[in-house]
C-alpha atoms as a PDB file:
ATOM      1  CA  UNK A   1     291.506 146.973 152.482  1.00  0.00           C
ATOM      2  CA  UNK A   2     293.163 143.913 151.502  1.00  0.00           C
ATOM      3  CA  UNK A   3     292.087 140.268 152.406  1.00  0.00           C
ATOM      4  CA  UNK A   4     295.159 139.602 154.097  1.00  0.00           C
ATOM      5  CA  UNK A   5     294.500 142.377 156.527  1.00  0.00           C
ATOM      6  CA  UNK A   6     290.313 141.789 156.746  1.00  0.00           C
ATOM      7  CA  UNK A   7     290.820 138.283 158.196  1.00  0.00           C
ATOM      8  CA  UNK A   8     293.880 139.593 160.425  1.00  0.00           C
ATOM      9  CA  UNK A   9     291.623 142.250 162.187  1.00  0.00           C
ATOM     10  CA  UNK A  10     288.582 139.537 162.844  1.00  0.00           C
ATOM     11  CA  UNK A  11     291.378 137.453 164.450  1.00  0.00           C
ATOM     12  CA  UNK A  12     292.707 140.194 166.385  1.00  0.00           C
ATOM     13  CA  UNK A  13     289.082 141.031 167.382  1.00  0.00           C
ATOM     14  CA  UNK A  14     288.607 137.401 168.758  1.00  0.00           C
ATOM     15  CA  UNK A  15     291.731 137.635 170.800  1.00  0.00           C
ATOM     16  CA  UNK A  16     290.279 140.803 172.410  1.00  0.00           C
ATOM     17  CA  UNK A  17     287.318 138.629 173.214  1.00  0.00           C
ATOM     18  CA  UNK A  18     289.481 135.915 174.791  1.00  0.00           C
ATOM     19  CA  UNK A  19     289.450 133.860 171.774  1.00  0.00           C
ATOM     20  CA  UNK A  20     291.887 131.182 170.895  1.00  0.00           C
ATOM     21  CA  UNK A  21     292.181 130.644 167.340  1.00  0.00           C
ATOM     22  CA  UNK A  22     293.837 128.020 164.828  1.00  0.00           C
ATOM     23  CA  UNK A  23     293.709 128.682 161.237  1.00  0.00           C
ATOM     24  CA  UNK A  24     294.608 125.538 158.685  1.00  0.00           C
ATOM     25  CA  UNK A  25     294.439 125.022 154.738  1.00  0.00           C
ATOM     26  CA  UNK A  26     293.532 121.636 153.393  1.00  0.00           C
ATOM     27  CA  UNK A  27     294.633 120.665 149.647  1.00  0.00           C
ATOM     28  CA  UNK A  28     292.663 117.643 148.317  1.00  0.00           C
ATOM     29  CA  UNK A  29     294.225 115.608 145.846  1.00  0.00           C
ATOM     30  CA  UNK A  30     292.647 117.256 142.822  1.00  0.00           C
ATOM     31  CA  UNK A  31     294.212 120.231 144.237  1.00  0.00           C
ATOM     32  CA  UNK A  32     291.499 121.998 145.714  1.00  0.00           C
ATOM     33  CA  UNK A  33     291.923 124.318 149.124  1.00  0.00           C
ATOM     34  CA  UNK A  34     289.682 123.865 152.066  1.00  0.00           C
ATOM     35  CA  UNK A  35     290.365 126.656 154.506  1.00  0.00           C
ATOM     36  CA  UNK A  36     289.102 125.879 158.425  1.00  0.00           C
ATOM     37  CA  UNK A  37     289.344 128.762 160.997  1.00  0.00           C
ATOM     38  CA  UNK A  38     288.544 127.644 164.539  1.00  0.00           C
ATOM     39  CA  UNK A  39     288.582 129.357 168.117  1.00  0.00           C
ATOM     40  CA  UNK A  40     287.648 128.287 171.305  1.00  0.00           C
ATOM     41  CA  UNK A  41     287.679 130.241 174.468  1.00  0.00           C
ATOM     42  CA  UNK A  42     288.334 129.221 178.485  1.00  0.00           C
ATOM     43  CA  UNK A  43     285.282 127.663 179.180  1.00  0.00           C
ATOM     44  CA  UNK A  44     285.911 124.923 176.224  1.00  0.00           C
ATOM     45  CA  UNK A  45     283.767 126.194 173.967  1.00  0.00           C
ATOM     46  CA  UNK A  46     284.867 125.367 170.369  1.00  0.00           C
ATOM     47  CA  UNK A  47     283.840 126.371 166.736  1.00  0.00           C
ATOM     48  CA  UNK A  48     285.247 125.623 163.817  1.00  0.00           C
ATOM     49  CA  UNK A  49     284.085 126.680 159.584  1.00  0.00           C
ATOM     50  CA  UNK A  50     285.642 125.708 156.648  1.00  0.00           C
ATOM     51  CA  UNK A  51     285.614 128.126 153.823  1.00  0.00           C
ATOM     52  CA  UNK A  52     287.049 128.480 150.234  1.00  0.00           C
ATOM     53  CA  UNK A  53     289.664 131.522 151.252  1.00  0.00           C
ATOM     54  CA  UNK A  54     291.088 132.576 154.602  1.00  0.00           C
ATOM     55  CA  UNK A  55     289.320 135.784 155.457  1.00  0.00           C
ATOM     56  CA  UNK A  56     285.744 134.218 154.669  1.00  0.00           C
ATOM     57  CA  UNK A  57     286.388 131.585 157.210  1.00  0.00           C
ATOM     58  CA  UNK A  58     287.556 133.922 159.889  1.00  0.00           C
ATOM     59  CA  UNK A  59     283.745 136.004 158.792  1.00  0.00           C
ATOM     60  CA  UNK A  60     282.311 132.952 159.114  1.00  0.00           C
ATOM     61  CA  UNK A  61     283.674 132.080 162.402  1.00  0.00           C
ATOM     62  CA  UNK A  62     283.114 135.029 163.791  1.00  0.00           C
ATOM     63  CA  UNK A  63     279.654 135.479 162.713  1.00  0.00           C
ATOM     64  CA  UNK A  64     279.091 131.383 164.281  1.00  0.00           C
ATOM     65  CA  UNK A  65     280.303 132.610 167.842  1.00  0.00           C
ATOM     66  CA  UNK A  66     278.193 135.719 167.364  1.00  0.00           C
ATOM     67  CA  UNK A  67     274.903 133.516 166.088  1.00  0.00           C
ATOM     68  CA  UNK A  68     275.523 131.462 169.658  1.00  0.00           C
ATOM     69  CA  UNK A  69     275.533 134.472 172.060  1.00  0.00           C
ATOM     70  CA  UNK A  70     279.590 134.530 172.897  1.00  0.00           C
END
């Protein structure tokens, strides 16, 4: 399975789970990505994880609103 499709599927999983998600990449000035997935569902509840590629911040993120009982 490619990375493309791993992080696709956890997104798709937090939709299912009423989930809003945002996904942004960062570029410092030396050139350097900083990827931040973030969700937050009805009642306002937000998290948000930064990560070196895309699909390891949509694991981390949904591994943080797993960790907090959601």
């Amino acid at each position: 399975m490619n990375a493309e499709k791993n992080w696709q599927q956890v997104a798709e999983r937090l939709a299912e789970n009423g989930w809003s998600w945002k996904y942004r990449n960062f570029s410092d000035r030396n050139g350097h990505s900083f990827h931040m997935a973030e969700a937050h569902d009805i009642e306002g509840v937000t998290h948000a994880v930064f990560a070196e590629s895309v699909t390891p911040a949509f694991v981390a993120l949904e591994q943080s609103i797993k960790a907090a009982g959601k």
